[in-house]
Protein backbone atom coordinates (compact mmCIF):
# COMPACT_ATOMS: atom_id res chain seq x y z
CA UNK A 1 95.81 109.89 70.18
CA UNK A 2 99.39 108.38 69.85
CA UNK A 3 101.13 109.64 67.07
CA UNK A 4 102.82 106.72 64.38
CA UNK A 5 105.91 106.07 64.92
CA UNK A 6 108.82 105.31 62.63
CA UNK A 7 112.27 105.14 62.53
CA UNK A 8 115.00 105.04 59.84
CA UNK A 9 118.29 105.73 59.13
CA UNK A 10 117.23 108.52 56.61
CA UNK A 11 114.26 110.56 55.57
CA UNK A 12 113.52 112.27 52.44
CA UNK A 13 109.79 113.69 53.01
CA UNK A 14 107.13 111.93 50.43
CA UNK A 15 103.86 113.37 51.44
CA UNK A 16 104.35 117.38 49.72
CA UNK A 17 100.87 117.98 51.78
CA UNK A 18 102.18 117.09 55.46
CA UNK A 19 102.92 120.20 57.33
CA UNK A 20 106.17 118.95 59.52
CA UNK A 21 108.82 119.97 61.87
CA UNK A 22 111.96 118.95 61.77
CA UNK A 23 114.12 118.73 65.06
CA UNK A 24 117.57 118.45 65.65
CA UNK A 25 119.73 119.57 68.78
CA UNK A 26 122.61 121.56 69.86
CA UNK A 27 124.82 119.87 72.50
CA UNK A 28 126.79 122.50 74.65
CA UNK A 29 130.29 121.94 73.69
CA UNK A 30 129.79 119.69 70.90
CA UNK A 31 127.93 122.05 68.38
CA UNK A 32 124.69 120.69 65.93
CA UNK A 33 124.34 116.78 65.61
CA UNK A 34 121.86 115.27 63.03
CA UNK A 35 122.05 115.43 59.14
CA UNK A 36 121.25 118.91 58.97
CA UNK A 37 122.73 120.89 56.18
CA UNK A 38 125.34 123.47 55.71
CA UNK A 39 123.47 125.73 54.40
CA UNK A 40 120.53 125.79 57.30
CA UNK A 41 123.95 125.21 59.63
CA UNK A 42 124.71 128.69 58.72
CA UNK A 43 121.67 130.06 58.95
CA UNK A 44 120.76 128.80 62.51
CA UNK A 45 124.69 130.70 62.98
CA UNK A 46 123.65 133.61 62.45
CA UNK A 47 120.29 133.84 64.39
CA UNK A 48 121.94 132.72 67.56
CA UNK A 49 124.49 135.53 66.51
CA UNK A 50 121.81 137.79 65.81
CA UNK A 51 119.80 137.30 69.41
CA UNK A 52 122.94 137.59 70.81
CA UNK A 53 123.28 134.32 72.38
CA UNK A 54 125.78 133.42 75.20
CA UNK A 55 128.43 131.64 74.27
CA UNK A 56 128.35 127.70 74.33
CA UNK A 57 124.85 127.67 75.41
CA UNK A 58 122.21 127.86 72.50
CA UNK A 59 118.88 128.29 72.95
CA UNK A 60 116.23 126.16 70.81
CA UNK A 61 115.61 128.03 67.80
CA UNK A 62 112.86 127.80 64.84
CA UNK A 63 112.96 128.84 61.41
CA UNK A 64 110.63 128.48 58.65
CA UNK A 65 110.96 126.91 55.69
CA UNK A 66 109.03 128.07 52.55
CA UNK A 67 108.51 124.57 50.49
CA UNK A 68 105.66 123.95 47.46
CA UNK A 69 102.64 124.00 49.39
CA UNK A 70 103.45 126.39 52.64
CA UNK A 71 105.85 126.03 55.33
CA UNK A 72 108.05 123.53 57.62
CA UNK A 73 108.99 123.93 60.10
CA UNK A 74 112.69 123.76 61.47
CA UNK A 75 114.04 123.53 65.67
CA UNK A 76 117.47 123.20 66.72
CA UNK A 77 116.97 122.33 70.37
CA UNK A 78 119.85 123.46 72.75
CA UNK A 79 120.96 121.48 75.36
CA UNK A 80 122.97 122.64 78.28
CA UNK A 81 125.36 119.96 80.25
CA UNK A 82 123.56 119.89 83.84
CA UNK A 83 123.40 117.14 86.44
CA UNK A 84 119.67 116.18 85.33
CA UNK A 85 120.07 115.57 82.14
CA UNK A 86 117.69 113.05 81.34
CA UNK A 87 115.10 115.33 82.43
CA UNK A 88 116.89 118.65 81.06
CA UNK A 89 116.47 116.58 76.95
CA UNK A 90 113.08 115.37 78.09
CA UNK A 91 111.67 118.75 78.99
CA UNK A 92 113.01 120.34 76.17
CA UNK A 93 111.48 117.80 73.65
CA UNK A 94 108.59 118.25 75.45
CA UNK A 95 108.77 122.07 75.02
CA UNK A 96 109.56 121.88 71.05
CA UNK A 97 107.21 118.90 70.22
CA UNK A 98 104.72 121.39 72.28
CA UNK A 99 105.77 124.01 69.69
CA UNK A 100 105.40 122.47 66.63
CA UNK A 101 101.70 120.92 67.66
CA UNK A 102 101.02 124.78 67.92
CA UNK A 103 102.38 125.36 64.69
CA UNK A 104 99.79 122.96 63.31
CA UNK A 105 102.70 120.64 62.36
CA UNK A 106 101.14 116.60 61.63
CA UNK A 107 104.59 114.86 61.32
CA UNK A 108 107.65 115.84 63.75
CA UNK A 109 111.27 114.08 62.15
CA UNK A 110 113.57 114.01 65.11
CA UNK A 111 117.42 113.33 64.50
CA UNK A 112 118.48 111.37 67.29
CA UNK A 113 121.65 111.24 66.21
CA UNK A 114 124.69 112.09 68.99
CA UNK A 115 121.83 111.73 71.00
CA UNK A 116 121.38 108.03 71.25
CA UNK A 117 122.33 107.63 74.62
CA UNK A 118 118.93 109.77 75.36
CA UNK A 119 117.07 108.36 73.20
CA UNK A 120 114.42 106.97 75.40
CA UNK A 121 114.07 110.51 77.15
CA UNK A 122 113.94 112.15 73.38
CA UNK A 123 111.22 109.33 73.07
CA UNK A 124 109.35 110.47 75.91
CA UNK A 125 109.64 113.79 75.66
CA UNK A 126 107.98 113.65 71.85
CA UNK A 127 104.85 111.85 73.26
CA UNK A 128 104.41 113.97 76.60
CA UNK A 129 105.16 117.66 74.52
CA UNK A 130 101.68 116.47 72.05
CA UNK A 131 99.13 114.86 74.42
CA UNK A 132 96.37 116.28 74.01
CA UNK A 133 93.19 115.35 76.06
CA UNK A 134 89.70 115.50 73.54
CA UNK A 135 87.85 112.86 74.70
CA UNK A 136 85.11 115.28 75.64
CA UNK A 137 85.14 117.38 73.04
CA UNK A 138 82.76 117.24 70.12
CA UNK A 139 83.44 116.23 66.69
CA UNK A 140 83.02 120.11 65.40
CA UNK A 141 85.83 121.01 67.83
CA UNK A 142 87.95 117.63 67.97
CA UNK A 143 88.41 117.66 63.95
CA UNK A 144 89.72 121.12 64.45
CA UNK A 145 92.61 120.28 67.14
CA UNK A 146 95.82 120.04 65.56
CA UNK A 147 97.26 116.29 66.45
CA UNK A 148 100.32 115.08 65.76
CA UNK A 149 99.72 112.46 63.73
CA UNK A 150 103.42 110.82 62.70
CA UNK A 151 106.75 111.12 64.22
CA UNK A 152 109.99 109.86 62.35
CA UNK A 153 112.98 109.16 64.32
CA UNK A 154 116.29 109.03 61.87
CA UNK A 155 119.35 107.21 63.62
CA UNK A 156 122.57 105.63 61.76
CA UNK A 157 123.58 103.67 64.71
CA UNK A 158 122.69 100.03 66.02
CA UNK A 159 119.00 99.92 64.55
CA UNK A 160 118.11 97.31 67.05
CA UNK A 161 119.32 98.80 69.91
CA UNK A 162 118.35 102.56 69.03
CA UNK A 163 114.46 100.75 68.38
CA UNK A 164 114.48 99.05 71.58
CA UNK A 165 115.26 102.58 73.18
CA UNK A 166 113.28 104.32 70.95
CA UNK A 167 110.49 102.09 71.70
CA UNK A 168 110.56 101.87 75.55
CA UNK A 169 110.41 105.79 75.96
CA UNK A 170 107.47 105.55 73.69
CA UNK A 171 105.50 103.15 75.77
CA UNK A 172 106.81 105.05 79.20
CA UNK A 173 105.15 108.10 77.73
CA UNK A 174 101.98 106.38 76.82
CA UNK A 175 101.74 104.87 80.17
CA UNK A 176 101.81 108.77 81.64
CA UNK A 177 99.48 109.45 79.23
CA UNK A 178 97.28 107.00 79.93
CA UNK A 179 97.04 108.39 83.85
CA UNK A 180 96.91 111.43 82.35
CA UNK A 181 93.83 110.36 80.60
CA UNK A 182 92.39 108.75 84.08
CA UNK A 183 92.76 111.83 85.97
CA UNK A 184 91.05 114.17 83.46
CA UNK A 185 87.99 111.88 83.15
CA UNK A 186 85.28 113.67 84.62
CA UNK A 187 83.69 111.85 87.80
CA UNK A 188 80.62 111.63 85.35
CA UNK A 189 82.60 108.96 83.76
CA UNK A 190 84.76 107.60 86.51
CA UNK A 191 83.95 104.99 89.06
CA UNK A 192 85.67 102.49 90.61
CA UNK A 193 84.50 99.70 88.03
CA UNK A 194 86.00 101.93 85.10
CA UNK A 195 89.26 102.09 86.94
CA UNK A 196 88.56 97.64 86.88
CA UNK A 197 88.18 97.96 83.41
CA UNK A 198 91.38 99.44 82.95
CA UNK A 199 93.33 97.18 84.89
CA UNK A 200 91.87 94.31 82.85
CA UNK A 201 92.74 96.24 79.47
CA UNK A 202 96.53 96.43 80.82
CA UNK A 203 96.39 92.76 81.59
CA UNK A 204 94.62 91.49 78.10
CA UNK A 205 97.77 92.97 76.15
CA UNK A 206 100.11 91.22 78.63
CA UNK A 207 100.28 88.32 77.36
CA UNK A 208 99.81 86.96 80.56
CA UNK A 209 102.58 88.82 82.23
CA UNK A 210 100.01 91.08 84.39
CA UNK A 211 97.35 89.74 86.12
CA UNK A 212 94.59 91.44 88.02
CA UNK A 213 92.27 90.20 90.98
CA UNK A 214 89.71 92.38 92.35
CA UNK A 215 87.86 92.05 96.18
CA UNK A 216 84.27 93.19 95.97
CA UNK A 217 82.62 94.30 99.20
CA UNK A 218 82.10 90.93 100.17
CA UNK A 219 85.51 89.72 100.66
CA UNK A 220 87.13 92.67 101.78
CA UNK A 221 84.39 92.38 104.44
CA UNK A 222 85.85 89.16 105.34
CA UNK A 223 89.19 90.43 105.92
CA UNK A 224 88.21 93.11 107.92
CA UNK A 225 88.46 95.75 105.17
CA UNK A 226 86.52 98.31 108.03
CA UNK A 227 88.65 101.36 107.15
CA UNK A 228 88.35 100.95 103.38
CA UNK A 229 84.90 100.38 103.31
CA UNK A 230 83.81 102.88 106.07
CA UNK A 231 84.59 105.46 103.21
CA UNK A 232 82.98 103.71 100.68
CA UNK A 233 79.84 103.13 102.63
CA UNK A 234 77.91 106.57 101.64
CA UNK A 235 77.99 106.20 97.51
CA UNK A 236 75.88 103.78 95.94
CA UNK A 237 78.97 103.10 93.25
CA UNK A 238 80.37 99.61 94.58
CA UNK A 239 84.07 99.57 95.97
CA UNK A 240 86.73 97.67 94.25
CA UNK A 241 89.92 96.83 95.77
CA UNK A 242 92.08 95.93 93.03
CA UNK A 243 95.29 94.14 92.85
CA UNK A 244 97.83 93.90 89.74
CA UNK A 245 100.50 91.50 90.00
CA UNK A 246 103.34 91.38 87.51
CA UNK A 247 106.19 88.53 87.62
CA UNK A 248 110.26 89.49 87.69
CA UNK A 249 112.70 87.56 88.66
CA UNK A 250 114.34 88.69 91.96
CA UNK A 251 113.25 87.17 95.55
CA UNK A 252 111.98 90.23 96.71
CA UNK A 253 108.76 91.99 96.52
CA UNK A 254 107.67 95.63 95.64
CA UNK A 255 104.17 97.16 95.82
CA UNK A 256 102.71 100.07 94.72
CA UNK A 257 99.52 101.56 96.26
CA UNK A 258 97.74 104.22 94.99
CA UNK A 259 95.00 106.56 96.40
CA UNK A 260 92.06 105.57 94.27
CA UNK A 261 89.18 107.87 95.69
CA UNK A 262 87.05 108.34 92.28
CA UNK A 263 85.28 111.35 93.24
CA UNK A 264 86.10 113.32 97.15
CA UNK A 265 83.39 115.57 98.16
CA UNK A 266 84.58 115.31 101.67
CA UNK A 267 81.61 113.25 102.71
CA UNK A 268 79.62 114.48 105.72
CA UNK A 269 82.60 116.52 106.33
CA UNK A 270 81.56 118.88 103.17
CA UNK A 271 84.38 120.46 100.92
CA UNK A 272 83.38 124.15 100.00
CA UNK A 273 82.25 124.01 96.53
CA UNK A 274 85.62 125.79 95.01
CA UNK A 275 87.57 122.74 96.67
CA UNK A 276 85.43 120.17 95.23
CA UNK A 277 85.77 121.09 91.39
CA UNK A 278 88.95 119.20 91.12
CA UNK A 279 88.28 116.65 92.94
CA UNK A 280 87.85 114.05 90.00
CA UNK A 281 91.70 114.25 90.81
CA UNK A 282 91.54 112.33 93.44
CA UNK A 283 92.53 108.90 91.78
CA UNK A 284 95.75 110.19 90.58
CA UNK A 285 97.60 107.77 92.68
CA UNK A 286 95.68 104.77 91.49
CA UNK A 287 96.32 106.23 88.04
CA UNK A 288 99.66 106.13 88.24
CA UNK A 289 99.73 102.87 89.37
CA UNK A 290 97.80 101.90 86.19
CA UNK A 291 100.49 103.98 83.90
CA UNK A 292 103.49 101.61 85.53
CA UNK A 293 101.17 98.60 84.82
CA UNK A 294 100.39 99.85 81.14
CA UNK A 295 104.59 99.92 80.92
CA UNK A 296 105.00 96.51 82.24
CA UNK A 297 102.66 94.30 80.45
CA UNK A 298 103.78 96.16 77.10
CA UNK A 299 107.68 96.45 77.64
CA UNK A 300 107.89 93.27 79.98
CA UNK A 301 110.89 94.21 81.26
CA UNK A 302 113.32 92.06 83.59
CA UNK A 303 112.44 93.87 86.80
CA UNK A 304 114.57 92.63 90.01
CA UNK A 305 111.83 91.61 92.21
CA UNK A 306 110.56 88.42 92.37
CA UNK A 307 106.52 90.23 92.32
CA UNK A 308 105.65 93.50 91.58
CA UNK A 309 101.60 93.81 92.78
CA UNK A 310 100.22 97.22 92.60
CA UNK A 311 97.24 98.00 94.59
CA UNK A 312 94.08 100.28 94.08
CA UNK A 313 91.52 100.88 97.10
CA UNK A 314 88.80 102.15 94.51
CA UNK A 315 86.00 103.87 95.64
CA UNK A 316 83.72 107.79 96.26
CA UNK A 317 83.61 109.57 99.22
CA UNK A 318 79.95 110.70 99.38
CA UNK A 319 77.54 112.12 101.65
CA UNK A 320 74.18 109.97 102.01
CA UNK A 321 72.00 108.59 104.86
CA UNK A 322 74.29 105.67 105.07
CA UNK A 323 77.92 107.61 104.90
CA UNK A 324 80.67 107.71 107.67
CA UNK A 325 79.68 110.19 110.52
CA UNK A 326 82.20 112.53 112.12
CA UNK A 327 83.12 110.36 115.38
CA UNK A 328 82.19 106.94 114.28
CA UNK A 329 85.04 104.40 114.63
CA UNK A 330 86.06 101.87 111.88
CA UNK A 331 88.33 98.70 112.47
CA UNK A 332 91.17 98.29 109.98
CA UNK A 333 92.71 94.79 108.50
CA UNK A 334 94.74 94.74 111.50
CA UNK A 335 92.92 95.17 114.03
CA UNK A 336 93.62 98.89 114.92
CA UNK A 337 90.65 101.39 115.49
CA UNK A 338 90.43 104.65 114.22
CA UNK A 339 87.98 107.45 115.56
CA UNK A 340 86.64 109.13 112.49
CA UNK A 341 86.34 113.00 113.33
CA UNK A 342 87.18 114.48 109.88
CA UNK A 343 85.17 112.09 106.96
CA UNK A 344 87.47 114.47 104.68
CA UNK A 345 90.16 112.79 105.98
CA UNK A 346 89.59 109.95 104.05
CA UNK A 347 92.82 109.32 102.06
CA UNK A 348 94.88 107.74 104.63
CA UNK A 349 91.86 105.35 105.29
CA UNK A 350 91.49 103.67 102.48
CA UNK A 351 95.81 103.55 102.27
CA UNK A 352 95.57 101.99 105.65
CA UNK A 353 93.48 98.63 104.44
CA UNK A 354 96.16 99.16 101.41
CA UNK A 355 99.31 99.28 103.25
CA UNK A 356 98.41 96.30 105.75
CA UNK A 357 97.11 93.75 103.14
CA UNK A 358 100.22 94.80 101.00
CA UNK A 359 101.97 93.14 103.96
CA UNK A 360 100.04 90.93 105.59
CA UNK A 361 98.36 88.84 102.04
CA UNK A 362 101.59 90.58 99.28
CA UNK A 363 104.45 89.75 101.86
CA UNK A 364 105.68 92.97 100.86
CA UNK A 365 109.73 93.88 101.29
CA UNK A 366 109.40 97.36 99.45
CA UNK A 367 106.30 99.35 99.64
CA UNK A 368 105.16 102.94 98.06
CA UNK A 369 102.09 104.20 98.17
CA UNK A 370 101.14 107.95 96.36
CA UNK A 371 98.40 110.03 97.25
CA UNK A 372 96.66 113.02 96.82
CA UNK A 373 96.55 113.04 100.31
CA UNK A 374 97.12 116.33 102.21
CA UNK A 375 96.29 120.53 100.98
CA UNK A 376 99.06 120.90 104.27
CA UNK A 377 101.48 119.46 101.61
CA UNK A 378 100.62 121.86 99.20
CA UNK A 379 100.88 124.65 102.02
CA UNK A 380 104.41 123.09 103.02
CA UNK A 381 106.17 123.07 99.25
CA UNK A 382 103.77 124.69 96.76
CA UNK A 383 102.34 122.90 93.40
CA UNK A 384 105.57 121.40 91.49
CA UNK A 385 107.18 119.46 94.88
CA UNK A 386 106.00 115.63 96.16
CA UNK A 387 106.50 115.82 99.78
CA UNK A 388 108.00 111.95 100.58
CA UNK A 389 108.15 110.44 103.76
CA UNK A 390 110.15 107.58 104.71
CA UNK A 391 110.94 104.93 107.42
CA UNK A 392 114.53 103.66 105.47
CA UNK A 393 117.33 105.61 104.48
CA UNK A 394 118.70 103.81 102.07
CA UNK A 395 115.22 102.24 99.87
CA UNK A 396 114.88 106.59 100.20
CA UNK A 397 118.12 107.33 98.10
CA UNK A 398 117.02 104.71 95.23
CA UNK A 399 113.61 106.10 95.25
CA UNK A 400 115.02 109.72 94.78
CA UNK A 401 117.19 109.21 92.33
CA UNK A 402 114.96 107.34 90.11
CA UNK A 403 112.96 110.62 90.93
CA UNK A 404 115.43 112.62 90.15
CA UNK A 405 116.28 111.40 86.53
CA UNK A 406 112.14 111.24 85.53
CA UNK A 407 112.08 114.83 86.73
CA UNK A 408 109.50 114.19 89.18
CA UNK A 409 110.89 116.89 91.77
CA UNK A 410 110.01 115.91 95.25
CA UNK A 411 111.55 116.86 98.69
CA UNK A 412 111.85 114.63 101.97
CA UNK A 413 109.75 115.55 104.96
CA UNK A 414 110.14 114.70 108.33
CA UNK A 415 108.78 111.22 109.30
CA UNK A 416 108.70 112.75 112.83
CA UNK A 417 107.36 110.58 115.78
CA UNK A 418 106.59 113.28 118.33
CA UNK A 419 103.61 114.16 116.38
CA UNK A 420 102.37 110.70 116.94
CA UNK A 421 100.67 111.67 120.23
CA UNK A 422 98.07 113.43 118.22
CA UNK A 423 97.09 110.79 116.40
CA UNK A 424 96.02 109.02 119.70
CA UNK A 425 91.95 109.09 120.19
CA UNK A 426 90.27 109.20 123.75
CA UNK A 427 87.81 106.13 122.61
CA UNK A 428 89.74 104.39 119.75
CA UNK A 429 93.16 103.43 119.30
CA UNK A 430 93.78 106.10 117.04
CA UNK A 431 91.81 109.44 115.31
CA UNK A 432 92.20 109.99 111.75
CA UNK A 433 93.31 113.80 111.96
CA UNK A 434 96.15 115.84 114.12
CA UNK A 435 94.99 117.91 117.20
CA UNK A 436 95.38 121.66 115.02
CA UNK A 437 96.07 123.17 111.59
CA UNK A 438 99.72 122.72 111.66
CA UNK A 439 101.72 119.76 110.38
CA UNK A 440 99.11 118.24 108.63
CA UNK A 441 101.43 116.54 106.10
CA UNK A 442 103.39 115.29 108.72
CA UNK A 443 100.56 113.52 110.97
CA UNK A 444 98.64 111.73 107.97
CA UNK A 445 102.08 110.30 106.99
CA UNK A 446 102.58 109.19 110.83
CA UNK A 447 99.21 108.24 110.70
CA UNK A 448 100.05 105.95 107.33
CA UNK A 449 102.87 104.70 109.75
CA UNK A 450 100.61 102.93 111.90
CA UNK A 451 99.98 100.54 109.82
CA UNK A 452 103.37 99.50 108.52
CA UNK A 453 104.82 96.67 110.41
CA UNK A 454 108.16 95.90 109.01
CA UNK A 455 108.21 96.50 105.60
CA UNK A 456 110.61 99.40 104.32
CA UNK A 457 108.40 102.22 103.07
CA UNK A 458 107.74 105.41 101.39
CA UNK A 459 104.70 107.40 101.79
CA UNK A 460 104.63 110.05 98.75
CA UNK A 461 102.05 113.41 98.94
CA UNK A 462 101.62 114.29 95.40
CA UNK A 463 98.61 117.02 96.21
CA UNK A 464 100.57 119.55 94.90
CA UNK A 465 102.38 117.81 91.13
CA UNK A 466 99.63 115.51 90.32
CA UNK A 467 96.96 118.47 88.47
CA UNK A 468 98.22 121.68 86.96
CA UNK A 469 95.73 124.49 86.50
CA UNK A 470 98.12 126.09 83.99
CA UNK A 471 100.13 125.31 81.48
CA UNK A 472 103.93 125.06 82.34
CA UNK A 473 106.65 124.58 80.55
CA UNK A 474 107.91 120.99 80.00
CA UNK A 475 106.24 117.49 80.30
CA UNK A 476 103.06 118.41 81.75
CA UNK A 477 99.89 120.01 80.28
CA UNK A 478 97.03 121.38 82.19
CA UNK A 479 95.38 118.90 83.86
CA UNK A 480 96.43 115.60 84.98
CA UNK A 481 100.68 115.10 85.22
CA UNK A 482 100.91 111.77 85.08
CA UNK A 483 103.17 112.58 88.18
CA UNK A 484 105.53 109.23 89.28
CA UNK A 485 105.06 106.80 86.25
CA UNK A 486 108.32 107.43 85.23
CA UNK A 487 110.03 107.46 88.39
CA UNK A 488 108.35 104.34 89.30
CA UNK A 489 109.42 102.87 86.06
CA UNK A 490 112.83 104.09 86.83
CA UNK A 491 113.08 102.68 89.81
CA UNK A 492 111.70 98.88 88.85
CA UNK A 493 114.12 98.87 85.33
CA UNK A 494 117.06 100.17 87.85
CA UNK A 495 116.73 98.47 91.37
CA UNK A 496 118.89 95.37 90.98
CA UNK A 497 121.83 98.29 89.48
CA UNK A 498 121.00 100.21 92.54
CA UNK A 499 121.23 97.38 94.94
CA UNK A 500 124.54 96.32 93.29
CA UNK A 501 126.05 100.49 94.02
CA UNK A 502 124.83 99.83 97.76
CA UNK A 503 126.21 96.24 98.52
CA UNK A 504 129.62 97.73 96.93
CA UNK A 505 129.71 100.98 98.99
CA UNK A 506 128.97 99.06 102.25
């Protein structure tokens, strides 16, 4: 549930019966911003005295604050000056608004004040720190989940321009929410249709800005779809390849595919039943896609391409009398054949389809596609890092930056073309898995390569930051991350600034 959301130049609390928080911040250097007074100045003083802080850098503290009918609540968050520091006041939000939720604590009032300039991270950080997933729960236990149920922003400055900021990290953090939400539905409850529903639900509060076309089985028979479907083939849920298209004002085009494999049980290729209990997860590409989307029909922002499409190959990878077979061959959209020897290695099929229709029917400049795609990933750079792969330098940098400011930490892998040979199958043109255990990450993005022509493209394996089994500090909860909304976001709201720093440094 999204909290209300208000914001004012002042707040005197009305409701005696709300238990709130109140949060204000400490700015390294600058000392406590907000209208905070002297009196709880002082007293904040001496704690940090007291826990014998270091000098200039303040940690967030909390005090109570006995009032008529039991407590408040009060944080002073402190913020450090680093080189992330959108992410650095986003986290840290996160972290208090986290706190508070705890604390039982309905209504948060955050003084943005000497903060503007972060006020869409503040923003964001608010609605990540109290998601809270409870679709599943029953009443008896859902009525007794603290929710945060109002959040006051106070803010002397321009009150249109601190709403408009206020706003748009509001709506960023719903759209990670809402692929939050995707990822934890059970596979009880999602299909490839649902994931159609929810494209249409983005598009109906568009206004017309996002629209959504969806290939059945039919017609992505017709255009030779044989990768795609080959997966799909052994569930008796239908396929849906979906496509969102949303209209900027550039002459270029970006697309963003995600992974959209509804449930992976590996197919004939079995998963052992420990692997398989996540495996809901495996749409948390396609989700992500669906949490830009959610952004863009809402915010509408003036994005500098000319098209944004985003692309979902929807469907289970199941085990039946009619699924895939280890050493079967399937023909993609462009004509290249693939020897199936691993029907776990299903991923990078259903991208393939993606990735070629992107260009060949999207006319695609700019292409990403995210996927839970490899454990080797995982192996490679643990839980928190996106492994990214890339065949341009330079659409790299603006994809890592934008990366770098949503705090979605990633590192660049080799793209490396000697591992290419492996991909090469005896019968087929190519074999959808490397010759050994080593490198896996590697070959499925070389693999992916095969079926780029000449767009510029990034290949992102988010095994590892797309599902947390524990609960971390900072944006993400257990569960579903929301991984790559906001760097996506970042990168659509930012690319005609970024292309602008490149044209002048060449």
């Amino acid at each position: 549930m999204t909290p209300e959301i208000h914001i004012t130049s002042s707040f005197s609390k009305k409701n005696k019966t709300q238990k709130t928080a109140f949060i204000y911040f400490y700015l390294e250097g600058k000392g406590i911003h907000g209208s905070i007074s002297k009196q709880l100045t002082l007293l904040i003083e001496k704690k940090w005295k007291e826990d014998s802080g270091k000098k200039g850098v303040r940690e967030t503290k909390h005090i109570d604050l006995e009032t008529e009918t039991g407590f408040d609540h009060v944080f002073v968050a402190g913020l450090e000056q680093k080189k992330n520091q959108e992410s650095h006041v986003r986290n840290t939000v996160a972290d208090v608004a986290r706190t508070a939720k705890s604390l039982q604590c309905t209504h948060l009032v955050v003084d943005v004040q000497g903060l503007e300039e972060y006020a869409d991270e503040v923003a964001e950080g608010i609605i990540l720190g109290t998601y809270e997933f409870i679709e599943f729960k029953s009443k008896e236990i859902a009525n007794k989940i603290s929710l945060v149920k109002d959040v006051t922003f106070v803010s002397t400055k321009n009150k249109s321009q601190i709403e408009k900021d206020i706003m748009k990290g509001i709506v960023a953090g719903e759209g990670v929410c809402l692929t939050r939400d995707l990822v934890n539905t059970p596979a009880s409850h999602m299909h490839p249709e649902t994931l159609v529903n929810a494209a249409h639900a983005i598009s109906n509060k568009s206004e017309g800005r996002v629209t959504v076309e969806v290939l059945d089985e039919k017609e992505c028979t017709k255009l030779g779809m044989g990768s795609f479907l080959g997966v799909a083939q052994g569930s008796v849920r239908k396929p849906a390849f979906i496509v969102l298209k949303y209209k900027g004002i550039g002459t270029k085009t970006f697309t963003f595919v995600g992974k959209s494999i509804t449930f992976d049980s590996g197919g004939l290729s079995l998963k052992p039943a420990d692997a398989m209990m996540d495996m809901k997860m495996d749409m948390s590409g396609g989700a992500s896609v669906l949490g830009v989307f959610e952004y863009l029909a809402r915010v509408k922002p003036k994005v500098g391409f000319a098209h944004v499409y985003g692309i979902l190959p929807a469907c289970e990878n199941m085990p039946s009398g009619n699924a895939i077979k280890p050493g079967d061959v399937v023909t993609a959209m462009n004509g290249k054949t693939i020897e199936v020897l691993n029907t776990d290695a299903e991923g990078r099929l259903t991208l393939a389809d993606a990735l070629v229709y992107a260009e060949q029917k999207l006319n695609s400049d700019y292409i990403v596609d995210m996927a839970t795609l490899t454990g080797a990933c995982m192996v490679a750079l643990g839980t928190d890092l996106a492994g990214l792969f890339s065949n341009d330098s330079d659409f790299t940098s603006i994809i890592k930056k934008a990366a770098f400011d949503a705090g979605d930490e990633l590192w660049e892998l080799p793209l490396y073309a000697g591992y290419a040979k492996q991909m090469k199958s005896s019968i087929a043109d190519l074999k959808n898995i490397g010759g050994g255990r080593y490198g896996g990450a590697i070959t499925a993005a070389v693999f992916l390569q095969e079926f780029i022509n000449k767009a510029k493209w990034i290949h992102i394996d988010i095994a590892g930051p797309a599902h947390k089994d524990g609960s971390p500090k900072g944006v993400s909860p257990k569960g579903g991350t929301g991984w790559g909304v906001l760097s996506i976001i970042r990168f659509l709201e930012g690319y005609s600034h970024y292309e602008d720093i490149k044209a002048s440094s060449n």
